[in-house]
N, C-alpha and C. Protein backbone atom coordinates (compact mmCIF):
# COMPACT_ATOMS: atom_id res chain seq x y z
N UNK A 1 -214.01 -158.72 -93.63
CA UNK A 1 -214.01 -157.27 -93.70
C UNK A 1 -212.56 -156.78 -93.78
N UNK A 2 -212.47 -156.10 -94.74
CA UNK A 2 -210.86 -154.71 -94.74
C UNK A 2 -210.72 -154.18 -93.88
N UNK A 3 -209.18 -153.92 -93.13
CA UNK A 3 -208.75 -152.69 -92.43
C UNK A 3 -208.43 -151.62 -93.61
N UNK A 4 -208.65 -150.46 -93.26
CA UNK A 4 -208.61 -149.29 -93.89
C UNK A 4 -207.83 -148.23 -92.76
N UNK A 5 -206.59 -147.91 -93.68
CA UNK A 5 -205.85 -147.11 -92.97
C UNK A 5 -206.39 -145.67 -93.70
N UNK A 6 -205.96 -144.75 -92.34
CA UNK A 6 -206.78 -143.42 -92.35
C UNK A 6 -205.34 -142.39 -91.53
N UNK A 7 -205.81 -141.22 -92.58
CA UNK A 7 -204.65 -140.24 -92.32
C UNK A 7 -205.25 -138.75 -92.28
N UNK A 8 -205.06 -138.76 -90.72
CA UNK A 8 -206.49 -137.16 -90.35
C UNK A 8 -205.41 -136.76 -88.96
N UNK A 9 -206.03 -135.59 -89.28
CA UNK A 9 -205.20 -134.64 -88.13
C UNK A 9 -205.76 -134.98 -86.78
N UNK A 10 -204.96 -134.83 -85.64
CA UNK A 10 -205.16 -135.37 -84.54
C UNK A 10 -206.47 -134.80 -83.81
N UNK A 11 -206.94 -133.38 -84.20
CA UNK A 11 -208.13 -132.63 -83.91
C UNK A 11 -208.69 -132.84 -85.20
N UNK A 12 -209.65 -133.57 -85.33
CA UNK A 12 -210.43 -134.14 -86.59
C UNK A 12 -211.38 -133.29 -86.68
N UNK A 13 -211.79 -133.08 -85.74
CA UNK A 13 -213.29 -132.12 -85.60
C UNK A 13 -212.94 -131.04 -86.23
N UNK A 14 -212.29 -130.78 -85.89
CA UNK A 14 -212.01 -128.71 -86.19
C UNK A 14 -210.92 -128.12 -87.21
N UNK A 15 -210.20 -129.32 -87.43
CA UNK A 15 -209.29 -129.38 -88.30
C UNK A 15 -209.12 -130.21 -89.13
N UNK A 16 -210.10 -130.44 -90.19
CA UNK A 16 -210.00 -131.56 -91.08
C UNK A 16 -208.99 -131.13 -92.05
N UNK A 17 -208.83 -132.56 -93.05
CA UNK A 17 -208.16 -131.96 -94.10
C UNK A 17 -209.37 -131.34 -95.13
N UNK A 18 -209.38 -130.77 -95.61
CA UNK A 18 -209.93 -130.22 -97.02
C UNK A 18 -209.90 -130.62 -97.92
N UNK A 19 -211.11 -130.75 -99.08
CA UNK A 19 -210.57 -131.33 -101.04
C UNK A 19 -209.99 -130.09 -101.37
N UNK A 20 -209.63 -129.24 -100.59
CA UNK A 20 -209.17 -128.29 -101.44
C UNK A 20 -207.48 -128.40 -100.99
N UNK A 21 -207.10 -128.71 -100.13
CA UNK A 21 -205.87 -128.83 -99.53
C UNK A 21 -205.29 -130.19 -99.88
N UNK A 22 -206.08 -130.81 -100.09
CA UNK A 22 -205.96 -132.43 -100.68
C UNK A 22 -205.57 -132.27 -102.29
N UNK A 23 -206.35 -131.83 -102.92
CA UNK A 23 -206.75 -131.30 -104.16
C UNK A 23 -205.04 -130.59 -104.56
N UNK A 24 -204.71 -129.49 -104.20
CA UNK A 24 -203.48 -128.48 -104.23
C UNK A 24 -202.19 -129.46 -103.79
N UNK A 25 -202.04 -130.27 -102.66
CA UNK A 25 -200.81 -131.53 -102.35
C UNK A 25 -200.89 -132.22 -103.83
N UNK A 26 -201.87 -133.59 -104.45
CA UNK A 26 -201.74 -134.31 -105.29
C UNK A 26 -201.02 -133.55 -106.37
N UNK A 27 -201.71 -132.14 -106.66
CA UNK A 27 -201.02 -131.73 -107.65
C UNK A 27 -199.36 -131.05 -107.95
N UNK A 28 -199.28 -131.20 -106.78
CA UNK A 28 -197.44 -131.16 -106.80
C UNK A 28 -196.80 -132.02 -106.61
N UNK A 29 -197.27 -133.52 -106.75
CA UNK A 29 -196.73 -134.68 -106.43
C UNK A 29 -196.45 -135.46 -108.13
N UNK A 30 -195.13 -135.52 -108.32
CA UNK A 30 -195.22 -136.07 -109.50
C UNK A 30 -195.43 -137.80 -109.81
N UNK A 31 -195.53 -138.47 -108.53
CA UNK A 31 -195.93 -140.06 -108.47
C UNK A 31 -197.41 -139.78 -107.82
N UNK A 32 -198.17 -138.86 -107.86
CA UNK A 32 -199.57 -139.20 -107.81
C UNK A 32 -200.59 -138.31 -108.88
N UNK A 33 -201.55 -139.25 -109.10
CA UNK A 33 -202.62 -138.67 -110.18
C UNK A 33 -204.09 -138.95 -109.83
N UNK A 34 -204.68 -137.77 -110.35
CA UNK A 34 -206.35 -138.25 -110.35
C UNK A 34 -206.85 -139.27 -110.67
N UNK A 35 -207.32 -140.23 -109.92
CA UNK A 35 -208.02 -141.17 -110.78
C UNK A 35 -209.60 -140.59 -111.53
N UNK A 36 -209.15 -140.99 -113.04
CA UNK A 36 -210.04 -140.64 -113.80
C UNK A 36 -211.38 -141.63 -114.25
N UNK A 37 -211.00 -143.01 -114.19
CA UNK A 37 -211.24 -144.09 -115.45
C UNK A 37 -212.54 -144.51 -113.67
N UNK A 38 -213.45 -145.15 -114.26
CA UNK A 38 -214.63 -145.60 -113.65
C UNK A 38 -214.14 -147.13 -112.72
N UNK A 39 -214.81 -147.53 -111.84
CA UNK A 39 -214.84 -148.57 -111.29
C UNK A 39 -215.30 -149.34 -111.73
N UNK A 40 -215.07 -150.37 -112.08
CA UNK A 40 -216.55 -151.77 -112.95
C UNK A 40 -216.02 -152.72 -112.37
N UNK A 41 -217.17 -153.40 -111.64
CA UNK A 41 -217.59 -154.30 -111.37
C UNK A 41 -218.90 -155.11 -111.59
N UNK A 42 -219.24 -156.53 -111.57
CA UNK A 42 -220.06 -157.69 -112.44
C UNK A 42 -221.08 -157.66 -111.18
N UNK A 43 -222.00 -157.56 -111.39
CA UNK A 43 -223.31 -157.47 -110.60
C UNK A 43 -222.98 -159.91 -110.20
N UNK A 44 -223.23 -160.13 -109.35
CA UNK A 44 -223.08 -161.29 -109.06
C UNK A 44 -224.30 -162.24 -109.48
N UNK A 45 -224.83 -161.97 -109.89
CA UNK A 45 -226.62 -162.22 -109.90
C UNK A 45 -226.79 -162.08 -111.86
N UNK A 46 -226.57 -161.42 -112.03
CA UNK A 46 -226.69 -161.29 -113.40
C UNK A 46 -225.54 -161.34 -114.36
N UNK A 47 -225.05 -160.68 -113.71
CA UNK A 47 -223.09 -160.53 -114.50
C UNK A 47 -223.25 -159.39 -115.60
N UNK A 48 -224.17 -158.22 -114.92
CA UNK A 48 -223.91 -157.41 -115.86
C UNK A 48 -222.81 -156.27 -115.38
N UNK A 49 -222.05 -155.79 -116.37
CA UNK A 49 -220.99 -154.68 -115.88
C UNK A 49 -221.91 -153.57 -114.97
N UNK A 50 -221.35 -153.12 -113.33
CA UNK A 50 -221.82 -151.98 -112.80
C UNK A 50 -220.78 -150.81 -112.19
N UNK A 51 -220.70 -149.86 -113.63
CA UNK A 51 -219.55 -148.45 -113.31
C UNK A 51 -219.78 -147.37 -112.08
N UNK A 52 -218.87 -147.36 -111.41
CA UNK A 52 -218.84 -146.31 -110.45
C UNK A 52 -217.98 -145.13 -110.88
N UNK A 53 -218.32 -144.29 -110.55
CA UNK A 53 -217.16 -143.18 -111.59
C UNK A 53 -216.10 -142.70 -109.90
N UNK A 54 -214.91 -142.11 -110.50
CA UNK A 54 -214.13 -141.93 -109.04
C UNK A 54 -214.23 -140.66 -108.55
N UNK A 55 -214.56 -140.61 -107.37
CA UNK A 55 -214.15 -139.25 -106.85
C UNK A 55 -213.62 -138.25 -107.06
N UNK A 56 -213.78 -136.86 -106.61
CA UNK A 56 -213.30 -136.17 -106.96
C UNK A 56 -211.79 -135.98 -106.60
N UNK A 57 -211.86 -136.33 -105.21
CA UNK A 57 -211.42 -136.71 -103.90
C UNK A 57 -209.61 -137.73 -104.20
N UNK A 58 -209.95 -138.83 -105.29
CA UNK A 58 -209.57 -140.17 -105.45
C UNK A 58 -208.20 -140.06 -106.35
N UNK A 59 -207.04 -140.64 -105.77
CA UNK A 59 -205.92 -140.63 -106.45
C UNK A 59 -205.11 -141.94 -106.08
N UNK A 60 -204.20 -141.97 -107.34
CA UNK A 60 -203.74 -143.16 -107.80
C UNK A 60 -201.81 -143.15 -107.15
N UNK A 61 -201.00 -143.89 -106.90
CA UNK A 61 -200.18 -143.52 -107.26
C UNK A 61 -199.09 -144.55 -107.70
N UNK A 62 -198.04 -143.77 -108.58
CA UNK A 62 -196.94 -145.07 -109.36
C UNK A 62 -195.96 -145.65 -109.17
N UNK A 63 -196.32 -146.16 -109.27
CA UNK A 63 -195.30 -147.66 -108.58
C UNK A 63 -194.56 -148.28 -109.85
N UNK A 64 -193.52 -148.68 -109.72
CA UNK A 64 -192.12 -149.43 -110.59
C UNK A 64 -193.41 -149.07 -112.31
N UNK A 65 -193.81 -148.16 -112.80
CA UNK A 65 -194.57 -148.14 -113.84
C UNK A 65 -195.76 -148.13 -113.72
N UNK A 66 -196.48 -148.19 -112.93
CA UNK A 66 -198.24 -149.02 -112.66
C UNK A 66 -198.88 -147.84 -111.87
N UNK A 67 -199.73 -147.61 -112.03
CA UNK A 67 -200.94 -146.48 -111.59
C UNK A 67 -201.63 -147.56 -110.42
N UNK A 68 -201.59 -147.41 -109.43
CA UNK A 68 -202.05 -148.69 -107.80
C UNK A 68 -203.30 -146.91 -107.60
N UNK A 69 -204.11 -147.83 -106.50
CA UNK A 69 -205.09 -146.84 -105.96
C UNK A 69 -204.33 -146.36 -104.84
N UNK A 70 -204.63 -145.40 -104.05
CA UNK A 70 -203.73 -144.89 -103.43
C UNK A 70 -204.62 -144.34 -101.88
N UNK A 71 -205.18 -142.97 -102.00
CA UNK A 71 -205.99 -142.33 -101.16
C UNK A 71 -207.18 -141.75 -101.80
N UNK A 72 -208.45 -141.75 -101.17
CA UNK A 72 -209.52 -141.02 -101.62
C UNK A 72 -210.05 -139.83 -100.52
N UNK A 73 -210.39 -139.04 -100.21
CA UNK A 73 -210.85 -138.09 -99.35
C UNK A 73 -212.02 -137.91 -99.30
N UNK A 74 -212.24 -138.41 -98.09
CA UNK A 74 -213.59 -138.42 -97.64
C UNK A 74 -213.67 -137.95 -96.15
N UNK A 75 -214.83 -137.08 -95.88
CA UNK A 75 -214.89 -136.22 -94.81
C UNK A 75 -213.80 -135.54 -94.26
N UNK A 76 -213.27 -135.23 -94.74
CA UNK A 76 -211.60 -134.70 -93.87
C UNK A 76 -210.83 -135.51 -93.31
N UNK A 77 -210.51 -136.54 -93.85
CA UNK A 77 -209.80 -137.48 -93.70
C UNK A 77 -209.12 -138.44 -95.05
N UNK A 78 -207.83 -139.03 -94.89
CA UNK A 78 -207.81 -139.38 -96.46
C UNK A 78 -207.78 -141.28 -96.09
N UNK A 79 -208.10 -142.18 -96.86
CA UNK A 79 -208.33 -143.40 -96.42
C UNK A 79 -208.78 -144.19 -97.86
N UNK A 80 -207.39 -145.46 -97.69
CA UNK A 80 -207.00 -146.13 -98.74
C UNK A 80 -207.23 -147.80 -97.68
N UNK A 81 -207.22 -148.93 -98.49
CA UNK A 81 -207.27 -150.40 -98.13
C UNK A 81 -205.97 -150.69 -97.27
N UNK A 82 -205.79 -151.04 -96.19
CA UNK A 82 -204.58 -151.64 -95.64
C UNK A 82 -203.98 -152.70 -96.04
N UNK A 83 -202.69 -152.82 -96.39
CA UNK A 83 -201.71 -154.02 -97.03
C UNK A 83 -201.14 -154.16 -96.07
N UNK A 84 -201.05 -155.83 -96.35
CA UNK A 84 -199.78 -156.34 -95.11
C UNK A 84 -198.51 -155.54 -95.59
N UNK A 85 -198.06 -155.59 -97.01
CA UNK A 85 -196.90 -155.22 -97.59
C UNK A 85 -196.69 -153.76 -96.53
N UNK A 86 -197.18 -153.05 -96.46
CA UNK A 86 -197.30 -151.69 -95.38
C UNK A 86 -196.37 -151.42 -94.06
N UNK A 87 -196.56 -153.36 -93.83
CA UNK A 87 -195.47 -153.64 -92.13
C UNK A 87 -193.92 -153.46 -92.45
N UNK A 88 -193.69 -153.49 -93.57
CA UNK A 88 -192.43 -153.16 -94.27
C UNK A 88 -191.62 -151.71 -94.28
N UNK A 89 -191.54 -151.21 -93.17
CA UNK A 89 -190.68 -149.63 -93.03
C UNK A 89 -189.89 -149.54 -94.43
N UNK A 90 -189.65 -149.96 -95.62
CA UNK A 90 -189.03 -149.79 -96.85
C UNK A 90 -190.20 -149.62 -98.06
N UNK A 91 -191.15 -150.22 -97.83
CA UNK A 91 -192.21 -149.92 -98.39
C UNK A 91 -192.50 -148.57 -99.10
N UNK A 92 -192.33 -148.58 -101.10
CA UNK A 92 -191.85 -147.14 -101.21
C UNK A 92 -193.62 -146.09 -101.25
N UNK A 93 -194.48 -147.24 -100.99
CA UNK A 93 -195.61 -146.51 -100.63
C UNK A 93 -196.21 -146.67 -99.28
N UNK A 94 -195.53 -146.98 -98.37
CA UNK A 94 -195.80 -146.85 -96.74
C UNK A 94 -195.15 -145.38 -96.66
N UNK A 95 -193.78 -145.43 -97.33
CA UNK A 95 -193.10 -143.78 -97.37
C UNK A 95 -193.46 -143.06 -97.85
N UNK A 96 -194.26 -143.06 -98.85
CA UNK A 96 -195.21 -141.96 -99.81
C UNK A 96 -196.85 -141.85 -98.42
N UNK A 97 -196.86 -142.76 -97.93
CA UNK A 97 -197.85 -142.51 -96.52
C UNK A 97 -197.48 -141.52 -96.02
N UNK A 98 -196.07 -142.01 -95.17
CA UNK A 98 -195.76 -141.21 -94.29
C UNK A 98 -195.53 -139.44 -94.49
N UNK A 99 -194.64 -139.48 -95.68
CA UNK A 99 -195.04 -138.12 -96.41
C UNK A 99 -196.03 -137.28 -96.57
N UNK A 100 -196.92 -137.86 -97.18
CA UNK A 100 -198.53 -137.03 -96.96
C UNK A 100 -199.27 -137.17 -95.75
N UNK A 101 -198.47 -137.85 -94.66
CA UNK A 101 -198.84 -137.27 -93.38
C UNK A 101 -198.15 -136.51 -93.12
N UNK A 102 -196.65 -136.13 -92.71
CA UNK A 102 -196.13 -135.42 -92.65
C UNK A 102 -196.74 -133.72 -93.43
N UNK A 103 -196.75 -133.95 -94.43
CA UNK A 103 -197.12 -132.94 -95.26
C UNK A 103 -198.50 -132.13 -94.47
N UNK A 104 -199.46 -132.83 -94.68
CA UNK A 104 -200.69 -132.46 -94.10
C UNK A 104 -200.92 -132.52 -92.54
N UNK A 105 -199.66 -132.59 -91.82
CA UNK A 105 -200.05 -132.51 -90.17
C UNK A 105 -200.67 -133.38 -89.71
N UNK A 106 -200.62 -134.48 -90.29
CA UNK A 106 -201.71 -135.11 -89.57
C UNK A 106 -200.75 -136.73 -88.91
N UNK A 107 -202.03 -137.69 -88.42
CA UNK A 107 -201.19 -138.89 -88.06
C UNK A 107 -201.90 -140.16 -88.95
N UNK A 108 -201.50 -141.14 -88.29
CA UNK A 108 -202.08 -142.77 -89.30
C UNK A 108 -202.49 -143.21 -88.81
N UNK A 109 -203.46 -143.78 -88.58
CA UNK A 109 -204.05 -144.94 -87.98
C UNK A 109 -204.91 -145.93 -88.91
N UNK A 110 -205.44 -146.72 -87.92
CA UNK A 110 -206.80 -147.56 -89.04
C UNK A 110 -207.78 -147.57 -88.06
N UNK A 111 -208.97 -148.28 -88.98
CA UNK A 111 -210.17 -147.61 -88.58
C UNK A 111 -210.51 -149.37 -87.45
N UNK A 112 -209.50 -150.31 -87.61
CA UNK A 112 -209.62 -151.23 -86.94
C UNK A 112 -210.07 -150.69 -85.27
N UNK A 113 -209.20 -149.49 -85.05
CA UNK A 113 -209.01 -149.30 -83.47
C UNK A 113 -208.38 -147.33 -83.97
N UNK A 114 -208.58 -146.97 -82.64
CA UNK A 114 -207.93 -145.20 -82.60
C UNK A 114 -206.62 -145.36 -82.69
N UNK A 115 -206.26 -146.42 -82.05
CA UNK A 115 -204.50 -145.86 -82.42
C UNK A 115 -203.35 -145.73 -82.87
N UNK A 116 -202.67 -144.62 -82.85
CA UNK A 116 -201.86 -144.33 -84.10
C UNK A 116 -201.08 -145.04 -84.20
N UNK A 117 -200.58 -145.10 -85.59
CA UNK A 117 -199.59 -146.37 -85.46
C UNK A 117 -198.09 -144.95 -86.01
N UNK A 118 -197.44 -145.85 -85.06
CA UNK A 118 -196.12 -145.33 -84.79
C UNK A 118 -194.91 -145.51 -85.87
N UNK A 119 -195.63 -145.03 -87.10
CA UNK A 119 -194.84 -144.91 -88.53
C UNK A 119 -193.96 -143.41 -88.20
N UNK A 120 -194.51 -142.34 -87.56
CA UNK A 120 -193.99 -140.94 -87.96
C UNK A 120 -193.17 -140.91 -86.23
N UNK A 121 -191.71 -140.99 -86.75
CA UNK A 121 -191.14 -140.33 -84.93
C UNK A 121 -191.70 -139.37 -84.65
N UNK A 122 -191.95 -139.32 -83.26
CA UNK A 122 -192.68 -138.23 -82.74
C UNK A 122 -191.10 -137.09 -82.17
C-alpha cells in the first residue's frame, strides 16, 4: 500500500479547502496545469485498455520540462502519492509543497498517521 501525503487546514471540518480556492491558486501558478488527458490502464485479466478521465480537482506540475502528477482535491483536502525523493528539503517539488501550503493555510501530513510533518517552520 502507498503513503499519500495530504495538505488540509488544521480545522478540516469547518475550514476546508475549496475546488474553488484550489481551482483560482493552480491558475496563477505558472509550473502547474490541469490535468486534461485520461488515465489508462490494462485491465489484468483481459488486457483491455481501461480510461479514467481526471478530475476536475487534478493538476500536474513541471519539472526540468515534464508534466509529473502533482495534487488532486478531494473533499477539502489536496493529496498526491508520497516520494522518498520528498525527504530531500531541496526537492524543487517538496518546495512547490510547501508553498501551496503556505499559500492555502494549511499543514502536511500523510494519511500514514495525523502528524504533521515539520516541513513549514512554525
Amino acid at each position: 500500500m502507498s503513503i499519500e501525503l495530504i495538505i488540509e487546514r488544521r480545522d478540516r471540518l469547518t475550514a476546508p479547502i475549496s475546488i474553488e480556492e484550489w481551482l483560482q491558486f493552480v491558475a496563477t501558478q505558472a509550473d502547474l496545469r490541469f490535468r486534461t488527458e485520461a488515465h489508462i490502464g490494462v485491465n489484468p485479466i483481459n488486457a483491455s485498455k481501461i480510461s479514467v478521465f481526471a478530475g476536475d480537482g487534478e493538476v500536474e506540475i513541471l519539472v526540468k520540462d515534464r508534466w509529473l502528477p502533482f495534487f488532486r482535491h478531494n473533499r477539502g483536502k489536496l493529496i498526491t502519492k508520497y516520494q522518498e525523493n520528498f525527504e530531500d528539503p531541496l526537492n524543487e517539488v517538496r518546495i512547490k509543497i510547501i508553498g501551496v501550503a503556505k499559500a492555502m493555510n494549511a499543514v502536511i501530513r500523510t494519511d500514514a498517521d495525523d502528524e504533521i510533518l515539520n516541513w513549514i517552520p512554525l
